[in-house]
Protein backbone atom coordinates (compact mmCIF):
# COMPACT_ATOMS: atom_id res chain seq x y z
CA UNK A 1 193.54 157.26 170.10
CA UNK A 2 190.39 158.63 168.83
CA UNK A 3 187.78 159.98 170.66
CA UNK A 4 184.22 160.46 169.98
CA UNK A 5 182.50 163.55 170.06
CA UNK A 6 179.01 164.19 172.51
CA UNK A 7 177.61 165.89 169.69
CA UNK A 8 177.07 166.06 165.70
CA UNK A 9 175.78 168.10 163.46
CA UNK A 10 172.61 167.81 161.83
CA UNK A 11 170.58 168.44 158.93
CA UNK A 12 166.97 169.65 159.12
CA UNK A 13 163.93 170.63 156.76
CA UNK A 14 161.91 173.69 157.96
CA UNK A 15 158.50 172.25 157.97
CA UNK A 16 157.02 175.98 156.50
CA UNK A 17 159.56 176.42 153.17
CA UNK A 18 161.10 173.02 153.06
CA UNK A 19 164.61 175.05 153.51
CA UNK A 20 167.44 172.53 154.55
CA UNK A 21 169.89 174.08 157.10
CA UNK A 22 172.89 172.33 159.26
CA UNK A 23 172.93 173.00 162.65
CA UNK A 24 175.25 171.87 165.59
CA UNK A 25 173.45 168.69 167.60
CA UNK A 26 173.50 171.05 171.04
CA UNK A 27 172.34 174.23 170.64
CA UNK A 28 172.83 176.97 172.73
CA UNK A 29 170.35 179.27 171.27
CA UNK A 30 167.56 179.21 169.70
CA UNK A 31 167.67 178.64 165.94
CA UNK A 32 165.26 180.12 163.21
CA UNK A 33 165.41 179.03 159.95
CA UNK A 34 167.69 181.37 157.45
CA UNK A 35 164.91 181.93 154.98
CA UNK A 36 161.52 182.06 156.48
CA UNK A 37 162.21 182.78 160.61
CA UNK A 38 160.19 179.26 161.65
CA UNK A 39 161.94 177.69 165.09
CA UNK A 40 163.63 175.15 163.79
CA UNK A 41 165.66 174.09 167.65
CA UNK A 42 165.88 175.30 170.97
CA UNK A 43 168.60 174.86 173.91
CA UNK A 44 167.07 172.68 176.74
CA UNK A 45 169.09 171.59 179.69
CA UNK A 46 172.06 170.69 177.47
CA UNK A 47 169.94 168.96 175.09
CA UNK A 48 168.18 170.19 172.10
CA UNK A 49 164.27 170.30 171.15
CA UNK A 50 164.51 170.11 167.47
CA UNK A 51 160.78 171.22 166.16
CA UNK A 52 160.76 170.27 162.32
CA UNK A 53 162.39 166.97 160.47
CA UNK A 54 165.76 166.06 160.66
CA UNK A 55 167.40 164.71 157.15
CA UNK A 56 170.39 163.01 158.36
CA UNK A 57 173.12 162.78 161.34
CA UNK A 58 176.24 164.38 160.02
CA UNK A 59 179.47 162.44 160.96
């Protein structure tokens, strides 16, 4: 039996360098981008608040 997971990872696009950077689909803590610092999610009640584009759903 396979089960499916609450969460997947996802691809985003900072909005300030166009850097692409994976990221788990519930964050627990705030996440910057790698090169330039910009917010690119925060941790909200279990959910995330994902401030810039996201690419594509990661299976």
């Amino acid at each position: 039996m396979k089960t499916n997971p609450g969460s997947k990872f996802i691809k985003l696009r900072c909005s300030k360098c166009k850097n692409e950077q994976i990221v788990f689909g519930k964050v627990a803590s705030k996440v910057d981008c790698l090169v330039c610092g910009e917010t690119l999610a925060e941790p909200r009640g279990g959910k995330s608040i994902v401030k810039t584009r996201i690419l594509e759903v990661l299976e």
